[in-house]
Protein backbone atom coordinates (compact mmCIF):
# COMPACT_ATOMS: atom_id res chain seq x y z
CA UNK A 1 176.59 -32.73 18.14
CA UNK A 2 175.70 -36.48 18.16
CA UNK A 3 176.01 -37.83 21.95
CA UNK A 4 176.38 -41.86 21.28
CA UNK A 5 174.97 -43.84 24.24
CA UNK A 6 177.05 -47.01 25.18
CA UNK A 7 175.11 -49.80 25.61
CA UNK A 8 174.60 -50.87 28.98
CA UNK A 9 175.73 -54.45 29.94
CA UNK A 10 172.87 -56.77 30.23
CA UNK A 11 172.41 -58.63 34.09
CA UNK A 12 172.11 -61.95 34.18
CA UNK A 13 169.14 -63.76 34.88
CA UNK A 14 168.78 -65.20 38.51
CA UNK A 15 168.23 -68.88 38.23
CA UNK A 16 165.06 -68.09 40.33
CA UNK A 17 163.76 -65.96 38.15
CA UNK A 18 163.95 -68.20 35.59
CA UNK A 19 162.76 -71.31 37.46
CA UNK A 20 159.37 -69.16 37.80
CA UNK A 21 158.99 -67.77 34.65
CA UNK A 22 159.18 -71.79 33.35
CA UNK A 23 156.77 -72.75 35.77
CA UNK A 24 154.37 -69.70 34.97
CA UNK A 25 154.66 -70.18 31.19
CA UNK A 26 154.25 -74.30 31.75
CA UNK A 27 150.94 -73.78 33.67
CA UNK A 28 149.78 -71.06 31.14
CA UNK A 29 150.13 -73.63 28.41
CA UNK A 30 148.49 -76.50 30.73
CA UNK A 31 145.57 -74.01 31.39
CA UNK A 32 145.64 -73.61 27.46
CA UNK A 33 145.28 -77.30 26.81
CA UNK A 34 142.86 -78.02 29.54
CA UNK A 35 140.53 -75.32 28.49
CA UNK A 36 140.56 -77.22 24.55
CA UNK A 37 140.09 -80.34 26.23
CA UNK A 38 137.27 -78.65 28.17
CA UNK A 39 135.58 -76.73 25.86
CA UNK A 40 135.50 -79.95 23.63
CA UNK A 41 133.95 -82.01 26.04
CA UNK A 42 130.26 -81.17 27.00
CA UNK A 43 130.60 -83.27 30.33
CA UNK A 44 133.46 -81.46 31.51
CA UNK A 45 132.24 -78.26 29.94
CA UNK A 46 129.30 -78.70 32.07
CA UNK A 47 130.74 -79.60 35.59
CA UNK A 48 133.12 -76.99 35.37
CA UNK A 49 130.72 -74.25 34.29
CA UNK A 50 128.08 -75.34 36.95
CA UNK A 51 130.59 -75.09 40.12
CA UNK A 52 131.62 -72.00 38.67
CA UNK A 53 128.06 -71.02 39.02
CA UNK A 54 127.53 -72.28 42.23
CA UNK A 55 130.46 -70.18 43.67
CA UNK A 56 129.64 -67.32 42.18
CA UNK A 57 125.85 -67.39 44.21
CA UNK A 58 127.91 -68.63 46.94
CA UNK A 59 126.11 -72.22 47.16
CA UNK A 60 127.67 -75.84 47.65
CA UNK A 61 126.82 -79.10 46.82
CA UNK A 62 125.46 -81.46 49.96
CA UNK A 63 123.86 -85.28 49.88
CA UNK A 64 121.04 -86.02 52.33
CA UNK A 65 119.47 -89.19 52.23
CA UNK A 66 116.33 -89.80 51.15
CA UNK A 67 114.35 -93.31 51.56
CA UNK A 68 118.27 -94.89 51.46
CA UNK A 69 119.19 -92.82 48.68
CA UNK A 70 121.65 -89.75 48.67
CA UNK A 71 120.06 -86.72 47.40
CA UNK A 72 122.42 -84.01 45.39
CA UNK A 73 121.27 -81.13 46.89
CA UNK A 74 122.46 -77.15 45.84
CA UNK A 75 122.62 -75.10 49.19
CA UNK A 76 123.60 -71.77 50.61
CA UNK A 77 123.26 -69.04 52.82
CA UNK A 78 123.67 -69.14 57.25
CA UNK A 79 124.51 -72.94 58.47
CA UNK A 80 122.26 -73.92 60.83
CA UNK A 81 125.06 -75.78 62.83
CA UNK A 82 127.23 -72.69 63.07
CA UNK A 83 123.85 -71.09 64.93
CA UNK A 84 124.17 -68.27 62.80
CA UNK A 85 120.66 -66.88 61.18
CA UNK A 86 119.59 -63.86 59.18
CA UNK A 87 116.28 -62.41 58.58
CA UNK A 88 113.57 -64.72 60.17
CA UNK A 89 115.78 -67.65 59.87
CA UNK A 90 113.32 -69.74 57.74
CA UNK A 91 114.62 -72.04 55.09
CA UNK A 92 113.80 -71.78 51.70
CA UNK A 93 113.16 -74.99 49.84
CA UNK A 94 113.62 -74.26 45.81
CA UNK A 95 111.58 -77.01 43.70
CA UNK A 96 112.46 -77.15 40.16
CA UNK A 97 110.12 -77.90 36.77
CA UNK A 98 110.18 -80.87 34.39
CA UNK A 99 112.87 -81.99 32.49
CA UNK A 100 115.38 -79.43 34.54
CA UNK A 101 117.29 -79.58 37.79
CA UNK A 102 118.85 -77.84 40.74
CA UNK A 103 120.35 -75.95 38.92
CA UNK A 104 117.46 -74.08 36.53
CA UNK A 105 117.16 -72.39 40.42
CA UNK A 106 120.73 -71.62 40.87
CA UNK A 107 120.11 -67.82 40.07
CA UNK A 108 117.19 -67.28 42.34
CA UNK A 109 118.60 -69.04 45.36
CA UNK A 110 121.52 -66.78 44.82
CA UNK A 111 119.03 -63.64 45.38
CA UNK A 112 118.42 -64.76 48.99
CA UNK A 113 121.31 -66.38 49.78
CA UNK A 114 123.28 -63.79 51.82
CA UNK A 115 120.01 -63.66 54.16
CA UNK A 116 118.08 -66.92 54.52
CA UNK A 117 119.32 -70.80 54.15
CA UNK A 118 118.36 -72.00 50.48
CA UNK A 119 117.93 -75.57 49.25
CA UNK A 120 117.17 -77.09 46.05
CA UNK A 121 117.61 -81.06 45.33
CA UNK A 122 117.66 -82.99 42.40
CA UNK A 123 113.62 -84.35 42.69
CA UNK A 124 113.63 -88.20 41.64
CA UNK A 125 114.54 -89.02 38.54
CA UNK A 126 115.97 -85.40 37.04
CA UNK A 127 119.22 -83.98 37.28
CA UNK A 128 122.23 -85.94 38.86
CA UNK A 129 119.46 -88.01 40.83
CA UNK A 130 117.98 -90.74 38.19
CA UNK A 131 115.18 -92.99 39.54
CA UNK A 132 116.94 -96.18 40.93
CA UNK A 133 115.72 -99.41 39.11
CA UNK A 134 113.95 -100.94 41.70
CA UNK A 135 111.10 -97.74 42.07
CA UNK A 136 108.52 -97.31 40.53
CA UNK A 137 107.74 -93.47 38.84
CA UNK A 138 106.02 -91.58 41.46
CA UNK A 139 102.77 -89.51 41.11
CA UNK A 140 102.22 -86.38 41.90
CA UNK A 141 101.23 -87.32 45.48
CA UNK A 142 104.51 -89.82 45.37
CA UNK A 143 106.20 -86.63 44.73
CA UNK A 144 104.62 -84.49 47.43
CA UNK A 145 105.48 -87.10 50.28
CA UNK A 146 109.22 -87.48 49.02
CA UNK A 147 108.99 -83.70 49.73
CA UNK A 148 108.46 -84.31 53.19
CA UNK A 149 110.70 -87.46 53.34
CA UNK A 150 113.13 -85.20 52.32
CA UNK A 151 112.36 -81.85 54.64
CA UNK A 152 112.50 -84.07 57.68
CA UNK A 153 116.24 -85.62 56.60
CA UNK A 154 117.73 -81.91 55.56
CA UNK A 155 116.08 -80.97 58.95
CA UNK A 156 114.78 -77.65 57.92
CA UNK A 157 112.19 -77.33 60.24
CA UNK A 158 109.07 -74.79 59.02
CA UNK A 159 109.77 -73.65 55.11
CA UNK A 160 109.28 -71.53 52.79
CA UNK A 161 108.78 -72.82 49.37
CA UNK A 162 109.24 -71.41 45.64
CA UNK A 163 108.31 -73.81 43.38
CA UNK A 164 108.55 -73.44 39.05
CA UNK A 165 106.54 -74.62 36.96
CA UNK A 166 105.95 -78.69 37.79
CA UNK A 167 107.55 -77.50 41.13
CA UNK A 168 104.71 -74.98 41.10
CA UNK A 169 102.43 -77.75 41.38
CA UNK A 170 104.16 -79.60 43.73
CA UNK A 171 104.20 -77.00 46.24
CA UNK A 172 100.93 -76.21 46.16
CA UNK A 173 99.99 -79.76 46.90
CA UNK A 174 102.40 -80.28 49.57
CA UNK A 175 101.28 -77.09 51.15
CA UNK A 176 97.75 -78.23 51.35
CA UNK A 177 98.93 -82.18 52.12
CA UNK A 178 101.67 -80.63 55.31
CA UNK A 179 100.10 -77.24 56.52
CA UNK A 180 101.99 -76.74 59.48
CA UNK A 181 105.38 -77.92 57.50
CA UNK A 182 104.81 -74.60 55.59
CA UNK A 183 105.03 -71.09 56.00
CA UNK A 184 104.78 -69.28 52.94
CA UNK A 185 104.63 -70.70 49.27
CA UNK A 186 105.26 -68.70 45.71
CA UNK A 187 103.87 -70.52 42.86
CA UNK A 188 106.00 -69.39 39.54
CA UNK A 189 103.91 -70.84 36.24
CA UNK A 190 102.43 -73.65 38.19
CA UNK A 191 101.02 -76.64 36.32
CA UNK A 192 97.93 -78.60 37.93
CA UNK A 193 94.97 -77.21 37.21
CA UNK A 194 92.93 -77.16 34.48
CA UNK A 195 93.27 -73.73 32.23
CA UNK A 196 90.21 -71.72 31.35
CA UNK A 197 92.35 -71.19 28.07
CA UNK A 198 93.69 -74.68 26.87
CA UNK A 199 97.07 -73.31 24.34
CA UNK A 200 98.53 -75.94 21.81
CA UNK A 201 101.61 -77.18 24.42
CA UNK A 202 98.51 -77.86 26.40
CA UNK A 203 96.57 -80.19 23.67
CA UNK A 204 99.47 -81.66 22.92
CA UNK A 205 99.87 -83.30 26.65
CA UNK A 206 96.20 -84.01 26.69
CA UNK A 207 96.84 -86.20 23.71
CA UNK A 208 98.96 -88.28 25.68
CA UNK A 209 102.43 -86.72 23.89
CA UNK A 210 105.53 -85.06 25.71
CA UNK A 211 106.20 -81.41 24.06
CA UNK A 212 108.88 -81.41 26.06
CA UNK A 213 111.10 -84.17 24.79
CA UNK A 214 114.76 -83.54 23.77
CA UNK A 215 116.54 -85.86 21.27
CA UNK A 216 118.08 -83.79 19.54
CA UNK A 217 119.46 -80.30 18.38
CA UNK A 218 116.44 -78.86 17.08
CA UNK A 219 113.93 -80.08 19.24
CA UNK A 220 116.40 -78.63 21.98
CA UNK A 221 115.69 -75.07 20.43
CA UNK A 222 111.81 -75.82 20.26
CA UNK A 223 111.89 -76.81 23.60
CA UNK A 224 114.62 -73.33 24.83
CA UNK A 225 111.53 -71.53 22.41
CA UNK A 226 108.70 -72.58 24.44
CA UNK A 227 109.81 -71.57 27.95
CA UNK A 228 111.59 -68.57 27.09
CA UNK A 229 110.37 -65.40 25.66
CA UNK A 230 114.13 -64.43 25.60
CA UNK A 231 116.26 -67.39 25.27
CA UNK A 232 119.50 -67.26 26.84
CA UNK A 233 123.14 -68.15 24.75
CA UNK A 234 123.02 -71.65 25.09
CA UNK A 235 126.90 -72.96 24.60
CA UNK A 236 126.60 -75.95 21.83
CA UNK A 237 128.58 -78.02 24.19
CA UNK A 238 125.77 -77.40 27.03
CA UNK A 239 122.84 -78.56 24.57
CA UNK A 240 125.10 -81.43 23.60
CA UNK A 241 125.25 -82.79 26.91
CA UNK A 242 122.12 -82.01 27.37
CA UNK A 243 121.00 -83.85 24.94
CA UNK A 244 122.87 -86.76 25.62
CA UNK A 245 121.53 -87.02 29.29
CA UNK A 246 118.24 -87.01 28.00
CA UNK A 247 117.95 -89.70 25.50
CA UNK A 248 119.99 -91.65 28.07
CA UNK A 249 117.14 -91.65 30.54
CA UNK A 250 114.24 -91.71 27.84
CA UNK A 251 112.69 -94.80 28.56
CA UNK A 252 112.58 -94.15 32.33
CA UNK A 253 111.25 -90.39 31.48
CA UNK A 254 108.20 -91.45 29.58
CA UNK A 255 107.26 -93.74 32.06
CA UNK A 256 107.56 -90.98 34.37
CA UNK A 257 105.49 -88.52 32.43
CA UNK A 258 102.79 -91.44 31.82
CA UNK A 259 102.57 -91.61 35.37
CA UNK A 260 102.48 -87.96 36.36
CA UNK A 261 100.37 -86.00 33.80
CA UNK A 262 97.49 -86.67 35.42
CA UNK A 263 98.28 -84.87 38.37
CA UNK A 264 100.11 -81.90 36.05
CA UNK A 265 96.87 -81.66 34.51
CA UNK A 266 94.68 -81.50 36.72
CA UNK A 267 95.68 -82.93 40.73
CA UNK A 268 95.33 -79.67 42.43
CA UNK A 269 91.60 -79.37 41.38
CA UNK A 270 89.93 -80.85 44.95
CA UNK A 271 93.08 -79.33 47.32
CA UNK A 272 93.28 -75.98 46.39
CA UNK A 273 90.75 -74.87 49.49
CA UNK A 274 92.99 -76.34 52.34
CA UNK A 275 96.08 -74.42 51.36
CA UNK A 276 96.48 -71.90 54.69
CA UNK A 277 99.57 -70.44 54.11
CA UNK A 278 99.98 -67.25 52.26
CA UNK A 279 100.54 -67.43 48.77
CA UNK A 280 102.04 -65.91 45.97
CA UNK A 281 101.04 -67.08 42.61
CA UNK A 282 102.97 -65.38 39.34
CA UNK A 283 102.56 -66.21 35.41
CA UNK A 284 104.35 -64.63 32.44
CA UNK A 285 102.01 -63.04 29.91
CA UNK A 286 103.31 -64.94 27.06
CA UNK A 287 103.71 -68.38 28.53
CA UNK A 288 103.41 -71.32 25.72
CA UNK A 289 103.77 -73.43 28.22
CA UNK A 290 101.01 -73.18 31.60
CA UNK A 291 98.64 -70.51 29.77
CA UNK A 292 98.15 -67.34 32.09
CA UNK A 293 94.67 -68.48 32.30
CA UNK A 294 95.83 -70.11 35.13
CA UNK A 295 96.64 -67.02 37.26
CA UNK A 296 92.89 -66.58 38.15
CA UNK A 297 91.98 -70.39 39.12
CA UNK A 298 94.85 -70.41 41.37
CA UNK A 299 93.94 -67.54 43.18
CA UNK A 300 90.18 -67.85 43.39
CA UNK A 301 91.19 -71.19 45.00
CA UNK A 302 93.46 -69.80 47.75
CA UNK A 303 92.24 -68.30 50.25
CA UNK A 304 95.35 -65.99 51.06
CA UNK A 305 96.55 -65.65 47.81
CA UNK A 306 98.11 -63.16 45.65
CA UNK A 307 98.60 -62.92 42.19
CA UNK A 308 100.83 -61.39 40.03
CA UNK A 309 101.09 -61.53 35.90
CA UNK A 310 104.86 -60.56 34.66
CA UNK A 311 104.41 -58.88 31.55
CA UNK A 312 106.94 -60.11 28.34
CA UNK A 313 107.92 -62.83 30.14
CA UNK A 314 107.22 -66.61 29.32
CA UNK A 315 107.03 -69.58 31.18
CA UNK A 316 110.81 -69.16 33.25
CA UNK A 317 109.65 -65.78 34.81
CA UNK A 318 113.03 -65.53 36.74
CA UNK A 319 114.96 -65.24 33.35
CA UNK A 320 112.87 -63.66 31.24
CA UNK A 321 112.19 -60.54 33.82
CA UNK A 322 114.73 -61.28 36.77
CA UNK A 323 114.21 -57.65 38.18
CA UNK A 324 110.37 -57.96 38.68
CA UNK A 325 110.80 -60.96 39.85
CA UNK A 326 112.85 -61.00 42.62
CA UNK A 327 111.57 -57.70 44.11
CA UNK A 328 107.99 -59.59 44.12
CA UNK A 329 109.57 -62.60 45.71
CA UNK A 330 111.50 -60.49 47.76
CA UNK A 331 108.77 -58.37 48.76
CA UNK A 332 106.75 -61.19 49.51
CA UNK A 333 109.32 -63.69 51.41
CA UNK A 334 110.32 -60.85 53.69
CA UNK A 335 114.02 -60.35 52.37
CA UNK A 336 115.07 -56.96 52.37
């Protein structure tokens, strides 16, 4: 026996119902276009990916002004004008390498930023913080008293500092330059010394050329090649707007790295001696870029030093072996 089921009358729709459902499909088809429109432009590509990054490590964007100039800054962690502190309560001030930005220290910060207050700005003339017409370049010592200039305006009191690379060598000279500014310093691939092993990115510089240059695609990938010994996905429209902000300051750059290599070469040779604070001092063992060499000089020239070699990584440590690296830094900043 067949049972036939009537069909059961159909409800209308409540006009509120519907009202939604065109408002939920319209903004599903906005998000659709914006997304294409994003995705095709690098800029926009770029901004939105970075703030998403920034949330997700739970950092903000703040200006300070430095010498009459706002400063982009990345920060995170307690707010000193809440009163509220974790751990020891001592800052930590996040300098980045050549050619990068705040950013390239978005992940670390992001370690430390549920315990300890963590800054990074834009250092003159990278990132969203070009040189303004009227300076000059600054040297390495230029560099080291902007430091300061810019410690005393983000009032942060005693620091810590973790410096990469060209920020390696910064730190090490304003630690020796501002003593009692400084508590602790960790030295990731710093430049500014002479290696006992001179590598071909290293010739290269002494000739008076910039390696690191970026004018297009492929010397993009050289460049991703050198510092990492596993390079990250790099989105094409990233590299493209990469690219574009660096042949847009290229004039202004060279003169910059004219004026500086000097002191990446060799300006912590004399200072190295009246560094007093505790320091950590870490290379990759297959860095192109400042030769492992290095690990040695640095610490035979710090008194309270410690060194540390990070095997199969390059010259960014922090991405190439991010577990190693931020127990060490961890370990040694006093973060649990």
């Amino acid at each position: 026996m067949i049972e036939q089921l009537s069909a059961t009358p159909r409800r209308p729709v409540p006009k509120m119902v519907k009202r939604w459902m065109l408002i939920v499909s319209c903004a599903m088809a906005i998000l659709v276009v914006a997304a294409i429109i994003v995705w095709n432009n690098p800029t926009a590509l770029y901004v939105v990916a970075t703030a998403m990054g920034r949330w997700s490590c739970g950092l903000h964007i703040e200006q300070f002004e430095v010498r009459s100039v706002a400063t982009p800054t990345l920060v995170g962690g307690p707010s000193p004008s809440t009163g509220a502190t974790l751990g020891d309560g001592t800052p930590i001030l996040f300098l980045h390498g050549w050619g990068t930005s705040k950013e390239s220290m978005l992940i670390q910060m992001g370690w430390f930023s549920t315990n300890r207050r963590v800054i990074a700005p834009d250092l003159p003339g990278f990132g969203d913080n070009p040189l303004p017409a009227e300076w000059h370049a600054l040297t390495g010592l230029g560099y080291v008293r902007w430091i300061e200039d810019f410690r005393v305006a983000a009032k942060l009191g005693r620091i810590d500092i973790v410096g990469e690379s060209m920020g390696g060598a910064f730190a090490a000279a304003y630690a020796a330059e501002y003593p009692d500014s400084v508590r602790r310093i960790a030295l990731q691939a710093p430049a500014g010394l002479v290696a006992p092993r001179v590598n071909e990115f290293m010739r290269e510089v002494a000739a008076g050329e910039n390696p690191l240059r970026i004018t297009n695609e492929a010397e993009m990938d050289r460049v991703i090649g050198l510092c990492f010994q596993r390079p990250p996905p790099v989105p094409t429209a990233f590299k493209t707007y990469l690219i574009n902000r660096a042949v847009s300051r290229a004039p202004r750059q060279q003169e910059m790295i004219d004026t500086i290599r000097e002191f990446l070469m060799r300006g912590n040779t004399e200072t190295l001696h009246l560094i007093r604070a505790p320091t950590l001092v870490m290379y990759g063992s297959d860095d192109q870029i400042t030769d492992p060499s290095l690990l040695d000089v640095y610490c035979n020239g710090i008194e309270h030093s410690t060194g540390v070699l990070i095997p199969d990584a390059g010259h960014v440590i922090f991405s190439d072996a991010p577990q190693m690296t931020r127990t060490v830094l961890s370990e040694f900043l006093g973060v649990q």
